[in-house]
Protein backbone atom coordinates (compact mmCIF):
# COMPACT_ATOMS: atom_id res chain seq x y z
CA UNK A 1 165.02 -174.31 129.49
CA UNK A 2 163.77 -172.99 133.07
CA UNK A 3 161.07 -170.32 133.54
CA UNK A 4 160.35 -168.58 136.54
CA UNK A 5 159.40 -165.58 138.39
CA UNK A 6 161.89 -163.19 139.61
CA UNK A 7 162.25 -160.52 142.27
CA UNK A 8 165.26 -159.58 141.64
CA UNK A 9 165.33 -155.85 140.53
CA UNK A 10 169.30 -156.14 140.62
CA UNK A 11 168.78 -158.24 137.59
CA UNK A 12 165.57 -157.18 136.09
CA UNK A 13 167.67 -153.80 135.67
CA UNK A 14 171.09 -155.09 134.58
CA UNK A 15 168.73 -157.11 131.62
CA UNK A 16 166.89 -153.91 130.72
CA UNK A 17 169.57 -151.50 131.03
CA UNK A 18 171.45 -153.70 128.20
CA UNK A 19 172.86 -151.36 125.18
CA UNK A 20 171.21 -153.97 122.90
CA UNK A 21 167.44 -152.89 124.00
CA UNK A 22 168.18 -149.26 124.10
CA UNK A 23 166.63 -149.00 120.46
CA UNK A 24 162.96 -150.04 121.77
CA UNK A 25 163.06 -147.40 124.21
CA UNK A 26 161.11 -144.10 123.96
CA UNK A 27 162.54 -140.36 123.36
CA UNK A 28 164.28 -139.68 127.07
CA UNK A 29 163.89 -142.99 129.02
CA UNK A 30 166.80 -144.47 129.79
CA UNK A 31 168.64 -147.57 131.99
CA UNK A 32 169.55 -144.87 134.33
CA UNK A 33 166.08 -143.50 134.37
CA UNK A 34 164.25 -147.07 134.50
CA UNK A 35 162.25 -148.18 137.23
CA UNK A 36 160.85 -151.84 137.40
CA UNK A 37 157.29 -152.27 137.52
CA UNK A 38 157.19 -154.12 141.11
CA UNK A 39 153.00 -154.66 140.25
CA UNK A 40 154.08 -156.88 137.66
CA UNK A 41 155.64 -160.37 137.57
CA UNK A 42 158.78 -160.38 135.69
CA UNK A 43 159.74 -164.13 134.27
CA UNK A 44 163.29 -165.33 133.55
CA UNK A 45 163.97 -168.12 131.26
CA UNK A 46 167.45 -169.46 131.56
CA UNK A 47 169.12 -172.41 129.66
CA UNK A 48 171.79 -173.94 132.28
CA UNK A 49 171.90 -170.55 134.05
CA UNK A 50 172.82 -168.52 130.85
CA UNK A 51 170.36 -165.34 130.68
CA UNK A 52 167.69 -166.46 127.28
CA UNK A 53 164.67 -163.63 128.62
CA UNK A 54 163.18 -161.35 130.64
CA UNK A 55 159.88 -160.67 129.70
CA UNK A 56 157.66 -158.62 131.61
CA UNK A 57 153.75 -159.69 132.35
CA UNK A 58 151.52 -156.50 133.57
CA UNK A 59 148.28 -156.58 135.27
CA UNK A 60 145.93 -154.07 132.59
CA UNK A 61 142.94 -155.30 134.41
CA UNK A 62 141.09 -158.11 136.50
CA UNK A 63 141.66 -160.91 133.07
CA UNK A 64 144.24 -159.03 130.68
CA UNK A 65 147.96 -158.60 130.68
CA UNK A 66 150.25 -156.68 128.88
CA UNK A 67 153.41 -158.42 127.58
CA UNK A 68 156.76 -157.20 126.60
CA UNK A 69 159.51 -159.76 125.87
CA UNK A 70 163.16 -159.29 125.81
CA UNK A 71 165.08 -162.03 124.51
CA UNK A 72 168.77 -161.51 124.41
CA UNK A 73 170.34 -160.65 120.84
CA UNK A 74 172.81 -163.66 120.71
CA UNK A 75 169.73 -165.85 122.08
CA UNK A 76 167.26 -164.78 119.44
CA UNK A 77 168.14 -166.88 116.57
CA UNK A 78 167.74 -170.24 118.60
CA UNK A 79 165.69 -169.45 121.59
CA UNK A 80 163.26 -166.46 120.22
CA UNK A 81 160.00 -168.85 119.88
CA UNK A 82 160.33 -171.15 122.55
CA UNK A 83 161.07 -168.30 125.08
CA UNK A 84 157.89 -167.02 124.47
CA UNK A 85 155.82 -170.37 124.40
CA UNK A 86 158.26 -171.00 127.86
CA UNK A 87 156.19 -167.77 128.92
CA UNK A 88 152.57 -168.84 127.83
CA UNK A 89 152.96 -172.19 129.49
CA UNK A 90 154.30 -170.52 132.81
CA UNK A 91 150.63 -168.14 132.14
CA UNK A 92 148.72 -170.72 131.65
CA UNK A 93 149.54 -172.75 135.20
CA UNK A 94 150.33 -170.17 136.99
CA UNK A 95 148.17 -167.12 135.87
CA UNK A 96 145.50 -168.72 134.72
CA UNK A 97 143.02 -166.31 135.89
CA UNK A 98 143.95 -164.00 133.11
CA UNK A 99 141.97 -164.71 129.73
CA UNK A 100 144.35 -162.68 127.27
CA UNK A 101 147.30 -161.46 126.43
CA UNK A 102 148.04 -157.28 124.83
CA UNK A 103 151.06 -156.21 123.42
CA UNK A 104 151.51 -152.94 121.83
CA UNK A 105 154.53 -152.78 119.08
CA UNK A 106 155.38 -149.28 117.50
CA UNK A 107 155.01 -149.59 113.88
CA UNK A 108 158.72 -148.70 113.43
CA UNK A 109 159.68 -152.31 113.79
CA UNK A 110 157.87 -154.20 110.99
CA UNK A 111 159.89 -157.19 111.65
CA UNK A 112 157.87 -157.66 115.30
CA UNK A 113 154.92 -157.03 114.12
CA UNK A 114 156.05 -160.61 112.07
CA UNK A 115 157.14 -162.06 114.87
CA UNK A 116 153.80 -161.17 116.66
CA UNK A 117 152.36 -162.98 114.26
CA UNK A 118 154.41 -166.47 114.20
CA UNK A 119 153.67 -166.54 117.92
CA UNK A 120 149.99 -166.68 117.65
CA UNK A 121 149.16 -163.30 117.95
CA UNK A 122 146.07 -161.48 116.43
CA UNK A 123 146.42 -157.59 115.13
CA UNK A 124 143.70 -155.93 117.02
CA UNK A 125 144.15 -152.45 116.17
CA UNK A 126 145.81 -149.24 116.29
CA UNK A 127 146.70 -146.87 119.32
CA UNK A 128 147.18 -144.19 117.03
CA UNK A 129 150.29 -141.22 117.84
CA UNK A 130 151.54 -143.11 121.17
CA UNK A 131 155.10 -143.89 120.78
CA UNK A 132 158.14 -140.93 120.19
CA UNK A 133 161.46 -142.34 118.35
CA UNK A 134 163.85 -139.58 117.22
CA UNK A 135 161.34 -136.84 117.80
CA UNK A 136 158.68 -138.57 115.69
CA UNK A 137 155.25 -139.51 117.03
CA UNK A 138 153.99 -142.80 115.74
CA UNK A 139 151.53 -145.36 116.05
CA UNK A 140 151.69 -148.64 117.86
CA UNK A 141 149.85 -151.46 116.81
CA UNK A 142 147.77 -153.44 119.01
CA UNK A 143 148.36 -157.43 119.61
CA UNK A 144 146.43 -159.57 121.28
CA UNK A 145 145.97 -163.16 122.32
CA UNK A 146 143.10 -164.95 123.89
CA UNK A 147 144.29 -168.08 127.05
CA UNK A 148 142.16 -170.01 124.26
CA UNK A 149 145.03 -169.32 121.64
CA UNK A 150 147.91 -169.88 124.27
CA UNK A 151 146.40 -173.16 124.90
CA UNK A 152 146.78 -174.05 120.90
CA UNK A 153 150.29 -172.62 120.63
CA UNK A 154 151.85 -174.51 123.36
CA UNK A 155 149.78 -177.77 122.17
């Protein structure tokens, strides 16, 4: 597997704009509405130039990013894990001046909140009512994981 850093907002939106994410995305956001975050850095992982992730890596502050991995449905089975430890070695030599890791999972998808788990995450807590799905406003949990732990999971 290869990781690296993308600029390519051609691709970045032909990944995101996939059918197969549109269930993680809020009440009236859409591909066609989508803008790429150009503040943050946007990693591909590719196994012999087929499309694995895209995972994007956003600056929250001067030490913390906030993560949000998409691996590719037919991918996930085989490549879910090591696309992510792929990611937290690629943080850990090149980004290395950020001490932790956030994601935020809406509690209407218990089976990431497992995931989040098996990938060395710790639940930190609850941003409570910040996520609309269908017209319902729910919470999202809180994730987090310290350059410590990435150190330990890619070990």
């Amino acid at each position: 597997m290869k990781v690296e850093r993308t600029f390519d907002y051609d691709l970045i939106m032909s990944v995101v704009g996939m059918p197969e994410f549109d269930v993680c995305l809020e009440d009236g956001l859409t591909a066609n509405n989508y803008q790429p975050d150009k503040t943050s850095a946007w990693l591909l992982v590719t196994d012999n130039n087929d499309i694995i992730s895209l995972t994007r890596l956003k600056p929250l502050n001067s030490i913390v990013l906030e993560v949000h991995p998409r691996v590719l449905a037919k991918h996930r089975s085989k490549y879910n894990k090591l696309a992510v430890l792929e990611m937290y070695k690629w943080v850990l030599e090149f980004a290395s001046q950020y001490k932790k890791i956030n994601a935020e999972i809406p509690v209407i998808y218990p089976h990431l909140k497992r995931f989040m788990y098996s990938i060395g995450f710790s639940l930190e807590g609850v941003n409570r009512k910040s996520h609309i799905k269908n017209g319902d406003i729910v919470d999202k949990w809180v994730f987090g994981i310290t350059q410590e732990e990435l150190k330990d999971e890619v070990a």
